[in-house]
Protein backbone atom coordinates (compact mmCIF):
# COMPACT_ATOMS: atom_id res chain seq x y z
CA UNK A 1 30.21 63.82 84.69
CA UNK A 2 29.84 63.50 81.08
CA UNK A 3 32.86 62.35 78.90
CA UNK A 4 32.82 61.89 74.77
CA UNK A 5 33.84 58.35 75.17
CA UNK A 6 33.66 55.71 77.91
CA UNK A 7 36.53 54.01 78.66
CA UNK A 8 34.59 50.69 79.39
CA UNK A 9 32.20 50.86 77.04
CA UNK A 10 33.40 52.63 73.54
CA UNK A 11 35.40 50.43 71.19
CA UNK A 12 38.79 51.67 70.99
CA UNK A 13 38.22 52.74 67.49
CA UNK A 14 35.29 55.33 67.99
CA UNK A 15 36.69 56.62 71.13
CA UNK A 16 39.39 58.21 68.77
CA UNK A 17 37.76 59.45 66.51
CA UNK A 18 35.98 61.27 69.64
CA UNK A 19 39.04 62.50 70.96
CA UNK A 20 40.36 63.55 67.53
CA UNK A 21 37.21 66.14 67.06
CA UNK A 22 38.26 67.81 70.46
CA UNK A 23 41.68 68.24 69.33
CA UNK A 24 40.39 69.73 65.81
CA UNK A 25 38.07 71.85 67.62
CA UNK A 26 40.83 72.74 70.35
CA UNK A 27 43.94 73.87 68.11
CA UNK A 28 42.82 73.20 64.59
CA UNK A 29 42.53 70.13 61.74
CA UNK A 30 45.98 71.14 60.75
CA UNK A 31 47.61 71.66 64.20
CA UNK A 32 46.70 67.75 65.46
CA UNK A 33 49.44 65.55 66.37
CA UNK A 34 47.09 61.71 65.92
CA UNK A 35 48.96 59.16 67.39
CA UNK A 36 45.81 57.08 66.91
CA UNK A 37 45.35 55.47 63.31
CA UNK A 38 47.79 52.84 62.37
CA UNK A 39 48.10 54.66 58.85
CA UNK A 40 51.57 55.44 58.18
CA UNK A 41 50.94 58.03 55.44
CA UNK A 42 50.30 60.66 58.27
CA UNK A 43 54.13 61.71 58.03
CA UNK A 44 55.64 59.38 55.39
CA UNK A 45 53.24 59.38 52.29
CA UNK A 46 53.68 55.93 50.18
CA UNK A 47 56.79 55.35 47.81
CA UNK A 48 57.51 58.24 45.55
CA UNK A 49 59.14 56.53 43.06
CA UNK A 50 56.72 53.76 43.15
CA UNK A 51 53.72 56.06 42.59
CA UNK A 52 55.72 57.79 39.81
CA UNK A 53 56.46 54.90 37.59
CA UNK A 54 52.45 53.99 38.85
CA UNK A 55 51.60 56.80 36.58
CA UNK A 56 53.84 55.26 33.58
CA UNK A 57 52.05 52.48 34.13
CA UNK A 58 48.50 54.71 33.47
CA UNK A 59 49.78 55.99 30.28
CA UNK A 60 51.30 53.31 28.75
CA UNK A 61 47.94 51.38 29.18
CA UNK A 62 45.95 54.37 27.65
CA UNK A 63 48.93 53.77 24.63
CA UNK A 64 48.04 49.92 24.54
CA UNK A 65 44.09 49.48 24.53
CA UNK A 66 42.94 52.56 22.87
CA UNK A 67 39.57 52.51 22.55
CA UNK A 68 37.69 53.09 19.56
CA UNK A 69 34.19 52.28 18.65
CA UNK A 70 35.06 52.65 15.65
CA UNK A 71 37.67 49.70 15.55
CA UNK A 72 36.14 45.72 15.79
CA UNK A 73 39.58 45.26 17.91
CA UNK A 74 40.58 47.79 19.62
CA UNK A 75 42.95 46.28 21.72
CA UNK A 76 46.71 46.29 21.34
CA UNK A 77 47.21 42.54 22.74
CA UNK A 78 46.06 40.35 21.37
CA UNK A 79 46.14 36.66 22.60
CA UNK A 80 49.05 35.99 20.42
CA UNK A 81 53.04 36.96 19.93
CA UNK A 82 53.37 40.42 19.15
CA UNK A 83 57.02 41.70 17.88
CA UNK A 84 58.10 42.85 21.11
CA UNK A 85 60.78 45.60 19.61
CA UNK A 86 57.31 47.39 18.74
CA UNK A 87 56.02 46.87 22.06
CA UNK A 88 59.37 48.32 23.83
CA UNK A 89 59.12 51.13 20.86
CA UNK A 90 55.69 52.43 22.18
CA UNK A 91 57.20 52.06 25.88
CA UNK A 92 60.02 54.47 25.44
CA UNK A 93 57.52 56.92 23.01
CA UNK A 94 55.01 57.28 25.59
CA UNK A 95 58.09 58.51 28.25
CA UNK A 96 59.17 60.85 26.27
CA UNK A 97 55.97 62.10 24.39
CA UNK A 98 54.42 62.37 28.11
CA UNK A 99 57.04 63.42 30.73
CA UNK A 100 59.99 65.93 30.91
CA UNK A 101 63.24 64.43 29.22
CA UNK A 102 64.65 63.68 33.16
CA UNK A 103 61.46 62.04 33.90
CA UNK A 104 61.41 59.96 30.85
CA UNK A 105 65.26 58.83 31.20
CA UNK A 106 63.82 57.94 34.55
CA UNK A 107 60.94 55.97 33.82
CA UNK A 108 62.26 54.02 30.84
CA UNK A 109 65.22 53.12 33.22
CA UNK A 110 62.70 51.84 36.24
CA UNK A 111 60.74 50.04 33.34
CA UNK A 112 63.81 48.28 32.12
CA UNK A 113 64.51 47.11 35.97
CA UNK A 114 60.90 46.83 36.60
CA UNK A 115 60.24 43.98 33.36
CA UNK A 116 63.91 42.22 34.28
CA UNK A 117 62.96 41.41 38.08
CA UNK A 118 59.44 40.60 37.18
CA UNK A 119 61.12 38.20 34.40
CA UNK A 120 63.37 36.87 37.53
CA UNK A 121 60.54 36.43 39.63
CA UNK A 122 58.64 34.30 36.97
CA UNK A 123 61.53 32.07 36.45
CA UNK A 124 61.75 31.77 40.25
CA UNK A 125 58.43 30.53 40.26
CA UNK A 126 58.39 28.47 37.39
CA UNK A 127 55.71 30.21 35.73
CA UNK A 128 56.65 29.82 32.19
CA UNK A 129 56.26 33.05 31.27
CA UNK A 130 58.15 34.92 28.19
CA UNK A 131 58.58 38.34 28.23
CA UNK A 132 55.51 38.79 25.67
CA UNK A 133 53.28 36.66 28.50
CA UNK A 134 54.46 39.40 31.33
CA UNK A 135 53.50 42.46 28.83
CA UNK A 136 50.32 40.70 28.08
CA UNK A 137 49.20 40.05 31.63
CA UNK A 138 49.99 43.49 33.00
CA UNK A 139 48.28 45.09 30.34
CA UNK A 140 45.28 42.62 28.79
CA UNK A 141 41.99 44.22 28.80
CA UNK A 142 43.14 47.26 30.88
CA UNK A 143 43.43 44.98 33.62
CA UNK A 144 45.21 46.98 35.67
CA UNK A 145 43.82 50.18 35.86
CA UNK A 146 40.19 48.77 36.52
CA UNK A 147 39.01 47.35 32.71
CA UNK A 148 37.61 44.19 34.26
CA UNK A 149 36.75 42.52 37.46
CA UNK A 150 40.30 41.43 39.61
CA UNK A 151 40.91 38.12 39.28
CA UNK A 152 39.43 36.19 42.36
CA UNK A 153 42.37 33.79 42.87
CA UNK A 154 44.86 36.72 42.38
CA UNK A 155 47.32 38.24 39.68
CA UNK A 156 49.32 35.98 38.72
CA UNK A 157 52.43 38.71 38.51
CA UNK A 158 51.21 39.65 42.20
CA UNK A 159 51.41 36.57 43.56
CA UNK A 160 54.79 35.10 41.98
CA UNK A 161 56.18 38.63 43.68
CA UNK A 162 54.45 37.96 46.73
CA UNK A 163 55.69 34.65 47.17
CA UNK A 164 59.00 35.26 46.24
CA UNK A 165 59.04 38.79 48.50
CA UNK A 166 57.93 35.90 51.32
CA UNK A 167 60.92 33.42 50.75
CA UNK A 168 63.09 36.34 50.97
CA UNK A 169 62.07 37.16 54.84
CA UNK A 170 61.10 33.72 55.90
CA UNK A 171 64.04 32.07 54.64
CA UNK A 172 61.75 28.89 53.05
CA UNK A 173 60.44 28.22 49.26
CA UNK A 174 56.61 29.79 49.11
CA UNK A 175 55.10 29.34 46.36
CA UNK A 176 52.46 31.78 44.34
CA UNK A 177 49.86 29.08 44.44
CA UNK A 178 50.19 28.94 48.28
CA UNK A 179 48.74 32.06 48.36
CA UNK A 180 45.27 33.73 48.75
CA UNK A 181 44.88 37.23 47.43
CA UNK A 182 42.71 39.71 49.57
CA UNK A 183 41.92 43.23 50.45
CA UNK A 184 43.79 43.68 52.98
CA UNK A 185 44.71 42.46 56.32
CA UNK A 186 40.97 42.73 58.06
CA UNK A 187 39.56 41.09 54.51
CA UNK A 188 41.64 37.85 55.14
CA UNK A 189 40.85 37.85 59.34
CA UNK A 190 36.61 38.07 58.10
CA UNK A 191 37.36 35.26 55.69
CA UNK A 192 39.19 32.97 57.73
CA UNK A 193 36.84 33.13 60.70
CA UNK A 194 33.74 32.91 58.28
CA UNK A 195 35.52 29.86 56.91
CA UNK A 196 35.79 28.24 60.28
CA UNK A 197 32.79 29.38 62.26
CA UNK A 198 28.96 29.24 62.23
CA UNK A 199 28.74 30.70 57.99
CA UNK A 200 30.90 27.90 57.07
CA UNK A 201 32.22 25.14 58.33
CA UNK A 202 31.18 25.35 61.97
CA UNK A 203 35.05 24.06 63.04
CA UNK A 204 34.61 27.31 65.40
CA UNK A 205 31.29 27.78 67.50
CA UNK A 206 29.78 29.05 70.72
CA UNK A 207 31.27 27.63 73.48
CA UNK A 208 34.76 25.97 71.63
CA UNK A 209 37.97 27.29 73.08
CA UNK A 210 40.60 29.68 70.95
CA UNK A 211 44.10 30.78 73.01
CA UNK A 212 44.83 34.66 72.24
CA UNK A 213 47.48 36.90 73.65
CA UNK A 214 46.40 40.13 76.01
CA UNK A 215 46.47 42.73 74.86
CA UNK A 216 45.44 41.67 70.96
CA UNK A 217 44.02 44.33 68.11
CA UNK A 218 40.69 44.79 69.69
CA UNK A 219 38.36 43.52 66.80
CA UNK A 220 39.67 39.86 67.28
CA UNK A 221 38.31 40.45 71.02
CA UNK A 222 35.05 41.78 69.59
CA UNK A 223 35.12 38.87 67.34
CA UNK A 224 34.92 35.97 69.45
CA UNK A 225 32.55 37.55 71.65
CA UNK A 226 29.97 38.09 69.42
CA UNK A 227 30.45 34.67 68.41
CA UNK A 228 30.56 33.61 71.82
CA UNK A 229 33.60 31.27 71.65
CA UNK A 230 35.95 31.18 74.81
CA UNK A 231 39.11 32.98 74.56
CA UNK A 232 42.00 32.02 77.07
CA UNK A 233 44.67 34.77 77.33
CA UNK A 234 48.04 34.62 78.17
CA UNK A 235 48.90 38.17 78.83
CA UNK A 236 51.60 40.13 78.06
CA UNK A 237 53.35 42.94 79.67
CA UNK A 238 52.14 46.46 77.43
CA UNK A 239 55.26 48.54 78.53
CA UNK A 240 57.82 45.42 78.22
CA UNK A 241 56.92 42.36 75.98
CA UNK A 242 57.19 39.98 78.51
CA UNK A 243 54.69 37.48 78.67
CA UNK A 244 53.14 35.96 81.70
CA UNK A 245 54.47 32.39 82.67
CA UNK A 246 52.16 31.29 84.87
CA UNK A 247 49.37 31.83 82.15
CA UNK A 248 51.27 30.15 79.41
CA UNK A 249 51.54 27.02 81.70
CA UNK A 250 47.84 27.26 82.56
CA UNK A 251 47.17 27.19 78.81
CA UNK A 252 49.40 23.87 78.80
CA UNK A 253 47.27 22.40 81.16
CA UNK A 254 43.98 23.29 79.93
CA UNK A 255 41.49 19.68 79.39
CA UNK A 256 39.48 21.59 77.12
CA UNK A 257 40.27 21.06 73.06
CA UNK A 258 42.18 24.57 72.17
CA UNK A 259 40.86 24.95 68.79
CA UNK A 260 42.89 27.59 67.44
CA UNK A 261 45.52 29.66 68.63
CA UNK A 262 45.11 33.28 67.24
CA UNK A 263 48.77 35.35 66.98
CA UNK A 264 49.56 38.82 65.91
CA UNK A 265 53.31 38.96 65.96
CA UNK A 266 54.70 41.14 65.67
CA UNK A 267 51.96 42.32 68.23
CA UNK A 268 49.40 45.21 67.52
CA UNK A 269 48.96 46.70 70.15
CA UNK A 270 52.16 46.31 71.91
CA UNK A 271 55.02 46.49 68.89
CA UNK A 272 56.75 43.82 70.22
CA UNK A 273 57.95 39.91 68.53
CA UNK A 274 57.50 37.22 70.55
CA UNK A 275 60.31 35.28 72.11
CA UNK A 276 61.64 31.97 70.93
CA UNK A 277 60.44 30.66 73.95
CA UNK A 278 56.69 31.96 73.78
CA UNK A 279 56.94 30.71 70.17
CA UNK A 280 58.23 27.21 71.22
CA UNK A 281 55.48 27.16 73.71
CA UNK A 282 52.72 28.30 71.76
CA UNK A 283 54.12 25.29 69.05
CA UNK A 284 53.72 22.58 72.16
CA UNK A 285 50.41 23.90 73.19
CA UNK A 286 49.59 22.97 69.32
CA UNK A 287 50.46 19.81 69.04
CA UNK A 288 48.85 18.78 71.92
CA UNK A 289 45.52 19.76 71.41
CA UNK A 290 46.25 19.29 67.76
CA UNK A 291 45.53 23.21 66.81
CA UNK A 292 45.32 25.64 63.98
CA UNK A 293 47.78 27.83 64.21
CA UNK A 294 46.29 31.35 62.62
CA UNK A 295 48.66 34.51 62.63
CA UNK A 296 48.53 37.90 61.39
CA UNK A 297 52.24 38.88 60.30
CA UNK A 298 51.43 42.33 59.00
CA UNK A 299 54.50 43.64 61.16
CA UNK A 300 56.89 41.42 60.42
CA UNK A 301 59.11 43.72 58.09
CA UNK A 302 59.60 45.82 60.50
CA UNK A 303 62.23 44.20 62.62
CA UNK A 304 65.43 42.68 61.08
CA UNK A 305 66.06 39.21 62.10
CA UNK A 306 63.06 37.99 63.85
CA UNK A 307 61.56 35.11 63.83
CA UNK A 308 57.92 34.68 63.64
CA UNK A 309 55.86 31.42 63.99
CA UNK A 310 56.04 30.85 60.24
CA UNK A 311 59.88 30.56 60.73
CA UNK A 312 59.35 27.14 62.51
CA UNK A 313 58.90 23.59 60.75
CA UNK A 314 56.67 22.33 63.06
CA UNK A 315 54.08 25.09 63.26
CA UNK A 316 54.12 25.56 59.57
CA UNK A 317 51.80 22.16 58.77
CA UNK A 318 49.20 23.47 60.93
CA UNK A 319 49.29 27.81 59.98
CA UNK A 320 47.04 29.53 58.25
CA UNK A 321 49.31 33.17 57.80
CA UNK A 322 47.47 36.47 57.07
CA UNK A 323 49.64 39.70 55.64
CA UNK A 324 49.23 42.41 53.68
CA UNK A 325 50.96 45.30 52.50
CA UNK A 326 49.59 48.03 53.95
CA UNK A 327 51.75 48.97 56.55
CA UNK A 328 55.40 48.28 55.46
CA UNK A 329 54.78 50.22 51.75
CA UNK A 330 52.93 53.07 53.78
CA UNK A 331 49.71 52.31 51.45
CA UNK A 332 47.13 51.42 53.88
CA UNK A 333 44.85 52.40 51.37
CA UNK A 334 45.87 49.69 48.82
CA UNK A 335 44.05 47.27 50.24
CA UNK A 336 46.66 44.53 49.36
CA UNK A 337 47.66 41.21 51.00
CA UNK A 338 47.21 37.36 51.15
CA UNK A 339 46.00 34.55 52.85
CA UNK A 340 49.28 31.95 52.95
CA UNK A 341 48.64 28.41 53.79
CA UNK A 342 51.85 25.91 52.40
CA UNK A 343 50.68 22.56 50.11
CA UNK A 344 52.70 21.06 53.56
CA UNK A 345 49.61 23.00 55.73
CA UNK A 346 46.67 22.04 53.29
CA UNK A 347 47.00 18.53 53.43
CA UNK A 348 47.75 18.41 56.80
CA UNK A 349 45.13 20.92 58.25
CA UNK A 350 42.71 19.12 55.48
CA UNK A 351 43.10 15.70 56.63
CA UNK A 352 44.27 16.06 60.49
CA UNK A 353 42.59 19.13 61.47
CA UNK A 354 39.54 19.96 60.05
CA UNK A 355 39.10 16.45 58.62
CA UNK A 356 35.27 15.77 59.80
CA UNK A 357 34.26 19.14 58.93
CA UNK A 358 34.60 19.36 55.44
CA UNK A 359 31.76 18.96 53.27
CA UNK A 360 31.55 17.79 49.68
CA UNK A 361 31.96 21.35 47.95
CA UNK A 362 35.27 22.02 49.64
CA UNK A 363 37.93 20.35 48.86
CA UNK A 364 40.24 21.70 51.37
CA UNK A 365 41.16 24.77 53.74
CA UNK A 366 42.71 26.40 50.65
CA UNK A 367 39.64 26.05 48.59
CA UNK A 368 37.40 26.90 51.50
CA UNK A 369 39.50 30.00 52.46
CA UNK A 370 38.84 31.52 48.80
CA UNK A 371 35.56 30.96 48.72
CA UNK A 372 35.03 32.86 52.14
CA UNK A 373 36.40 35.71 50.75
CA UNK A 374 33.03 36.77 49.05
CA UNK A 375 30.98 39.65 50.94
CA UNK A 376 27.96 39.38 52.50
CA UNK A 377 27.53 36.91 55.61
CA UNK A 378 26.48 33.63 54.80
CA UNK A 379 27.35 33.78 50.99
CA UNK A 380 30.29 31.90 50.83
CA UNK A 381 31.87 31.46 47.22
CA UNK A 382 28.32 34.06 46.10
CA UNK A 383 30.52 36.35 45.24
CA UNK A 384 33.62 35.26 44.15
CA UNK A 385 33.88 37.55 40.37
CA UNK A 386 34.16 40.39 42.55
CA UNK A 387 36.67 39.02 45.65
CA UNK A 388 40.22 39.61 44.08
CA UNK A 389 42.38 42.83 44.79
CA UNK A 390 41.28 45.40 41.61
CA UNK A 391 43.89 46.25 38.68
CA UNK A 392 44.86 49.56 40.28
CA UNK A 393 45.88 47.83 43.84
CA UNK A 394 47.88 45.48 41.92
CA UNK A 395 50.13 47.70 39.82
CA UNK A 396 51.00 50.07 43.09
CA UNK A 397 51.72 46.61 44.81
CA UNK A 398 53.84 45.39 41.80
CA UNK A 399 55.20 49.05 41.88
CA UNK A 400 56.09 49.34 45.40
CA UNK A 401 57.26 46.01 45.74
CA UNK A 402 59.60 46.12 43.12
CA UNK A 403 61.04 49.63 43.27
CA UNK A 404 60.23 50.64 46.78
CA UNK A 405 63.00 48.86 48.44
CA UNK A 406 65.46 52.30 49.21
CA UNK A 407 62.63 54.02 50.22
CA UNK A 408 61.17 51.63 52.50
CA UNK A 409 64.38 50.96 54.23
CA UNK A 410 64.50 54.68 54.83
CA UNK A 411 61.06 54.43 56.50
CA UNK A 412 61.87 51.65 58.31
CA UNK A 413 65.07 53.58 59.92
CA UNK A 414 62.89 56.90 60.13
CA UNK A 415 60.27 55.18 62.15
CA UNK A 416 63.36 53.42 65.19
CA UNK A 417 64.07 56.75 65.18
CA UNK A 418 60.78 58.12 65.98
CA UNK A 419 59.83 55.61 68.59
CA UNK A 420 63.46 56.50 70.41
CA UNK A 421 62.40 60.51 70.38
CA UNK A 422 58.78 58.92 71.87
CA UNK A 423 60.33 57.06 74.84
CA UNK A 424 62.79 58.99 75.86
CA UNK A 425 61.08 62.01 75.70
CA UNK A 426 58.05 60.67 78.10
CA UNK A 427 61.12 59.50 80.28
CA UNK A 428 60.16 55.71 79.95
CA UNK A 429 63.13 53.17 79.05
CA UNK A 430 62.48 51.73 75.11
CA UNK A 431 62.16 47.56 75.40
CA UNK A 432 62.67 47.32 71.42
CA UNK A 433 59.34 47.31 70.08
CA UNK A 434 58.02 49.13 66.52
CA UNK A 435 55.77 50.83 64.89
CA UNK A 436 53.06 50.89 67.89
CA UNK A 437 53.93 51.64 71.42
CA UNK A 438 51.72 51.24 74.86
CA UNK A 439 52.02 53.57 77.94
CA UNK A 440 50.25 52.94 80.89
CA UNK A 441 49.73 56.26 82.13
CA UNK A 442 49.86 55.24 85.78
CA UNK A 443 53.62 55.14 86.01
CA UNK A 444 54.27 58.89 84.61
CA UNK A 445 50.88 60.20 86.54
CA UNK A 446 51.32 62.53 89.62
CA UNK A 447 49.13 61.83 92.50
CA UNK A 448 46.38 64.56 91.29
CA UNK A 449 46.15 63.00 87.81
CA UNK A 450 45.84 59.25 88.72
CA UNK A 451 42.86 60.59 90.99
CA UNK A 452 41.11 62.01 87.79
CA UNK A 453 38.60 59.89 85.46
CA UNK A 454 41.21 59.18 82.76
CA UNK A 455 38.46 60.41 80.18
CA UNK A 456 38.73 63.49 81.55
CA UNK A 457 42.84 63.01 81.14
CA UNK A 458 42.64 61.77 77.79
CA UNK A 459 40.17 64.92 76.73
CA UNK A 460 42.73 66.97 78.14
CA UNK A 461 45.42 65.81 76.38
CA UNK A 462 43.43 66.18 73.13
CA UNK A 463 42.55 69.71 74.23
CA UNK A 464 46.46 70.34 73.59
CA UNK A 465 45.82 68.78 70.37
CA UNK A 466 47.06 65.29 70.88
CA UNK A 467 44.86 62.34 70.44
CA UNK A 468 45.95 59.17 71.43
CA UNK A 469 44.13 55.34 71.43
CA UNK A 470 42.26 54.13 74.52
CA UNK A 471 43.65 50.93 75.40
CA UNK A 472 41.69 49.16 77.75
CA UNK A 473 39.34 47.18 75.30
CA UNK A 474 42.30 45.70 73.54
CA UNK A 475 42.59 43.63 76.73
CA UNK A 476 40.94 40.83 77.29
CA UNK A 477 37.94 40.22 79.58
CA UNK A 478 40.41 38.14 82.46
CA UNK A 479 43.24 40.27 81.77
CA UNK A 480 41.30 43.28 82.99
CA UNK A 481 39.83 41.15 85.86
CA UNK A 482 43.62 40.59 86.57
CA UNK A 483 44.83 44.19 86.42
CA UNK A 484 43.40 47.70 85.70
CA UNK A 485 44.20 48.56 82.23
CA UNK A 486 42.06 51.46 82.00
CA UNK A 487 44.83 54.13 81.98
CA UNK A 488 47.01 52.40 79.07
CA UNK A 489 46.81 54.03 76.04
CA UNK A 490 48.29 52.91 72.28
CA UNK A 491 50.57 55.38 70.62
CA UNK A 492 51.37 54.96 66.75
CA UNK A 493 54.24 56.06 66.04
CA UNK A 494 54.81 56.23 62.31
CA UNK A 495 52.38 59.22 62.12
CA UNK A 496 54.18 62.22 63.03
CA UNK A 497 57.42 63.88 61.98
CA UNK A 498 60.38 63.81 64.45
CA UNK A 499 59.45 67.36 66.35
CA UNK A 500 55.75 66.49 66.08
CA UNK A 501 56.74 62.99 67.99
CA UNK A 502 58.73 65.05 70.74
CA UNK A 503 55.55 67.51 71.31
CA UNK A 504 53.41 64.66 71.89
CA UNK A 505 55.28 62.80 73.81
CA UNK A 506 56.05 66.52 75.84
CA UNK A 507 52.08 67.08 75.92
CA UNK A 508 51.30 63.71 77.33
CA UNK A 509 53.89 64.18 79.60
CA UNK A 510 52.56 68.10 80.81
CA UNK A 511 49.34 66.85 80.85
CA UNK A 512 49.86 63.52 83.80
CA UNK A 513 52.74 65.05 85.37
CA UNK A 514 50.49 68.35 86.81
């Protein structure tokens, strides 16, 4: 028989979308309940008051660099000291020229709180800057709704906030020229593995050895096995978190050179942190083989009082961290992170690591990280003019950042909600994880459904309108040797509202229990 997708074959990430245009079909684009996508803004759209004070932002560079052809200079800054009572003048004009008076008492308040953190931050960071320098580099050349091309190393704002958003959570000093400004999360995992494999440096080839947890986002899977380096797993339980001993101390005794050690934590696909003691072991396996350390942290924010890798001294020399903002400020379409690596990790990753790999035109992994970030395969450092995030990513990121805080801890308690209704409503006890959630089927199914192709029980279940995430390619090659994954699915559980999480979870539920 037929099915839309295979459940060996299709990439997690087109089976969806293959499920998703049964359940339009089935009950309607607007009747869906997608459980699929990782993108937040399904049923909690992105800051409001961020966005608001987004559009101040808008106007008041319209008010600042005027053009007119008419006019040699037609800019309002101009690379010297301007009388900055005539700058705050033109602020609170705009506001009230442009907006109801409500709005405006709004917006000139959010401005005033906006300009004093930014001025904190700066003086955190030791940039120097007066208040004139912070006008000036938000709003030079129209920079940031698009005038010119981003800045490839980053904006400077941006990544003093950054850094100091990242000593907040990780308890440690980072500093804004530790970090690496990218696109996004899946910008920063292209650039570091261009960096290290075959396009750049060649640290990572066909044949080397990388350690990776099962199950793992499914492009890092696809990634190594195009590239056809050898990924050892140590697998972890979907439904509970728990990893596997017995792999973790095969991984100890491994006589091959681990090369890197590749962590998402907290984990996508799972939603859970590691342990302190999977953390402790990963840091042994490390320093025995003498490993990079690379980790994607996008999750982080979303537990209180974890501790990730970064959190430990003696990984920290040898990490290479990836984030972004996407998924804490509901903005996956911001395209807005960083690539942190510590002065501690540069030297010591420069000169202990990677240290007969370098050639002349890098000067270290820092250097050789930015340069990756240019499109286009081989063309490392091509395209550089083109590689930073654009003017209209950074002021929503300043924006969100900045302002977002209420709302985002709102979301943050919205979404523990959510993933409570989930579990409880499919009957399965909650283990503590957020944001994504894996079920394998298996244990809910009743005798007649486990004996069914699960295409045909995942089409069903989209033929009630729910469309969930095949899970079995997010597994590794062994760990499906080991076990059959093919009836796990990833939920994500941001997406819906509270009664559109209990109907899925009721659907699914109809659907294996028949």
């Amino acid at each position: 028989m037929e099915y839309s997708f295979s459940i060996e074959e299709t990439i997690p990430f087109l089976a969806f979308r293959k499920l998703k245009e049964i359940a339009e079909k089935s009950v309607g684009v607007r009747n869906v309940l997608d459980l699929s996508q990782g993108e937040p803004g399904y049923g909690f759209s992105p800051n409001v008051r961020s966005r608001q004070f987004f559009s101040f932002l808008a106007m008041l560079d319209i008010a600042f660099n005027n053009h007119n052809v008419d006019t040699e200079n037609n800019l309002f800054f101009k690379r010297k000291e301007s009388d900055l009572s005539e700058i705050e003048a033109l602020v609170e004009k705009v506001a009230y020229e442009k907006y109801a008076t409500h709005v405006a008492e709004e917006l000139v308040n959010d401005w005033k709180e906006f300009i004093t953190e930014l001025e904190r931050i700066c003086d955190a960071q030791n940039l120097g800057y007066s208040r004139f320098d912070i006008y000036y580099e938000l709003f030079k050349y129209s920079n940031l709704m698009g005038g010119r091309y981003p800045q490839p190393a980053g904006h400077p704002l941006l990544q003093a906030t950054m850094a100091e958003e990242y000593s907040k959570y990780l308890g440690i000093k980072v500093k804004a020229h530790e970090l690496i400004g990218i696109m996004g999360a899946s910008h920063g995992i292209g650039a570091t593995f261009k960096a290290l494999g075959r396009e750049g440096i060649k640290y990572l080839k066909r044949g080397h050895t990388v350690v990776m947890t099962s199950p793992v986002y499914a492009p890092y899977n696809n990634l190594f096995e195009e590239r056809g380096v050898n990924v050892v797993s140590i697998s972890v339980d979907p439904q509970t978190g728990e990893i596997d001993e017995d792999d973790l101390k095969k991984v100890k005794n491994l006589e091959k050179k681990v090369r890197a050690i590749i962590l998402i934590d907290p984990n996508n696909p799972t939603g859970f942190a590691s342990s302190d003691t999977f953390l402790r072991g990963i840091i042994d396996i490390a320093e025995e083989h003498n490993s990079l350390i690379i980790t994607d942290s996008v999750y982080l924010r979303f537990f209180d009082d974890t501790r990730t890798i970064c959190h430990y001294p003696e990984a920290r020399k040898r990490l290479i961290q990836i984030d972004s903002l996407s998924k804490i400020e509901r903005a996956t379409g911001v395209r807005s992170g960083d690539i942190y690596v510590s002065d501690e990790a540069n030297e010591y990753i420069t000169n202990n690591i990677l240290q007969n790999y370098f050639l002349k035109k890098y000067k270290n992994i820092r250097h050789l990280l930015f340069l990756a970030k240019s499109p286009g395969g081989k063309n490392i450092g091509l395209f550089q003019h083109i590689t930073g995030i654009p003017g209209p990513s950074v002021a929503l990121s300043l924006a969100h950042v900045i302002l977002g805080k209420k709302e985002r801890d709102e979301y943050v308690k919205m979404l523990r909600k959510k993933v409570t209704i989930f579990y409880e409503t499919l009957g399965i006890p909650y283990k503590g994880n957020s944001y994504y959630g894996m079920v394998d089927l298996e244990t809910i199914e009743s005798d007649y459904s486990k004996s069914r192709d699960i295409e045909a029980v995942m089409e069903d279940i989209a033929k009630l309108g729910v469309v969930v995430m095949p899970a079995n390619l997010f597994f590794s090659r062994s760990d499906r040797h080991k076990k059959n994954r093919t009836r796990v699915i990833r939920v994500s559980l941001p997406n819906l509202s509270y009664e559109g999480t209990k109907k899925a979870a009721e659907i699914i539920k109809e659907v294996v229990s028949k």
